[in-house]
Protein backbone atom coordinates (compact mmCIF):
# COMPACT_ATOMS: atom_id res chain seq x y z
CA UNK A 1 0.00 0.00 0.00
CA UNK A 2 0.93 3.72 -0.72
CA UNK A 3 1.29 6.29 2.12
CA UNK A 4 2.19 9.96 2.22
CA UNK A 5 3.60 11.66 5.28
CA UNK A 6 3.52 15.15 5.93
CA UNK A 7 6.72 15.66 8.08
CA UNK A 8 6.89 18.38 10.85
CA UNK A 9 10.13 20.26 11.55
CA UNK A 10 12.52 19.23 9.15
CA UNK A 11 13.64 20.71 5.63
CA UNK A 12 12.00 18.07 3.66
CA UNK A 13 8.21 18.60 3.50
CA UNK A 14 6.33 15.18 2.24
CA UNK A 15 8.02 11.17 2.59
CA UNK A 16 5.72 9.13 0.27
CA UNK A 17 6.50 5.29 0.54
CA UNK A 18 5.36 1.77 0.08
CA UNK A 19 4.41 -0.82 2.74
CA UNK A 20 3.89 -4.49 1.80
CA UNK A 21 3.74 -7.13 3.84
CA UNK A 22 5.61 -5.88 6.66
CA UNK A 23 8.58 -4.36 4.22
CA UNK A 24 9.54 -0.92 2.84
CA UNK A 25 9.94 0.17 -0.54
CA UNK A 26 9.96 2.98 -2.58
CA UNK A 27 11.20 5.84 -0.33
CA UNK A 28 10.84 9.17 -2.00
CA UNK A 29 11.46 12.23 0.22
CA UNK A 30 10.60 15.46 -1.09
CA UNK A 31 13.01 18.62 -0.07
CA UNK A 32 15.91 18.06 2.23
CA UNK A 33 19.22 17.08 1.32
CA UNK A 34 18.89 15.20 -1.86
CA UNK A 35 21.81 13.22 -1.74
CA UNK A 36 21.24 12.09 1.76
CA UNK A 37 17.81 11.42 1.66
CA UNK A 38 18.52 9.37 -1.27
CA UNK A 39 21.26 7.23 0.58
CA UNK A 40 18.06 6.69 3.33
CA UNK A 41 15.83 5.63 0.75
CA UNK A 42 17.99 2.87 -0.76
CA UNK A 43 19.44 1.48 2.86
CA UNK A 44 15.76 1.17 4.13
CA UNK A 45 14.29 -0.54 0.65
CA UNK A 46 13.46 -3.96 1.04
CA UNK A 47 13.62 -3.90 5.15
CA UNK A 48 10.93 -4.66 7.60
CA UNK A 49 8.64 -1.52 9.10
CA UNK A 50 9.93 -2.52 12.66
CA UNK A 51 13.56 -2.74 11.79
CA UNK A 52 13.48 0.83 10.41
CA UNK A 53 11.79 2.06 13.05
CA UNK A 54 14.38 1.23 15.34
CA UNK A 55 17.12 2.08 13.78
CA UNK A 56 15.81 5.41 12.50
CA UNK A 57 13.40 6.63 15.55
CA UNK A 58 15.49 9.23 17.62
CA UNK A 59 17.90 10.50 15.28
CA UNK A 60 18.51 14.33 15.35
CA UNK A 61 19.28 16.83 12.77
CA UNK A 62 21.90 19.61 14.77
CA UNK A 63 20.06 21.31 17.29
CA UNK A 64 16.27 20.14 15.47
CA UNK A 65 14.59 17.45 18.17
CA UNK A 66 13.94 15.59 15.01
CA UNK A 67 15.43 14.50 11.56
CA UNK A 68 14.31 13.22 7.76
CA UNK A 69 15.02 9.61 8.82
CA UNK A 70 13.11 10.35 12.75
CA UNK A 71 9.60 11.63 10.67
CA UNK A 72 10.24 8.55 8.50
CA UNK A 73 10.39 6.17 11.64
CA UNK A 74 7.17 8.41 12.80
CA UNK A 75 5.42 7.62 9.55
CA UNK A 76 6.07 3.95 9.46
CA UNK A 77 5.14 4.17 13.43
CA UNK A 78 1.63 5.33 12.82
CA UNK A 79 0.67 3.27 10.11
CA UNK A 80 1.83 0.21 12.06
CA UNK A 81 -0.22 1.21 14.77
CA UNK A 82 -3.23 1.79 12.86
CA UNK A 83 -2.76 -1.98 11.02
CA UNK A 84 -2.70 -3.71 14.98
């Protein structure tokens, strides 16, 4: 399934990404640093929600209480919630 995330704090404005079966694909941030956002997208395709989630949630950009790759984990967070 397709979801859009509209992220709060950070540079980039909108993750859209895929969920199936438990796994990730299709990362596309929009804003932000394109080259690193990039290098996110391809490390997380093909993992599972809950691994990226904990290796993501928490991470800060400088002095921002949140990063790209934190609203991803937040994104991925809610929509597992919602599917329990």
């Amino acid at each position: 399934m397709k979801y859009q995330y509209r992220t709060s704090g950070t540079c980039s404005s909108l993750i859209e990404f895929e969920v199936n079966d438990g796994i990730v694909s299709n990362v596309n941030f929009y804003g932000g640093c394109s080259g690193n956002l990039q290098g996110i997208s391809c490390l997380v395709e093909g993992m599972k929600v809950d691994e990226v989630v904990s290796r993501l949630r928490g991470i800060r950009c400088g002095y921002k209480s949140t990063s790209c790759p934190d609203q991803l984990a937040n994104a991925l967070s809610q929509i597992s919630s919602a599917e329990k």
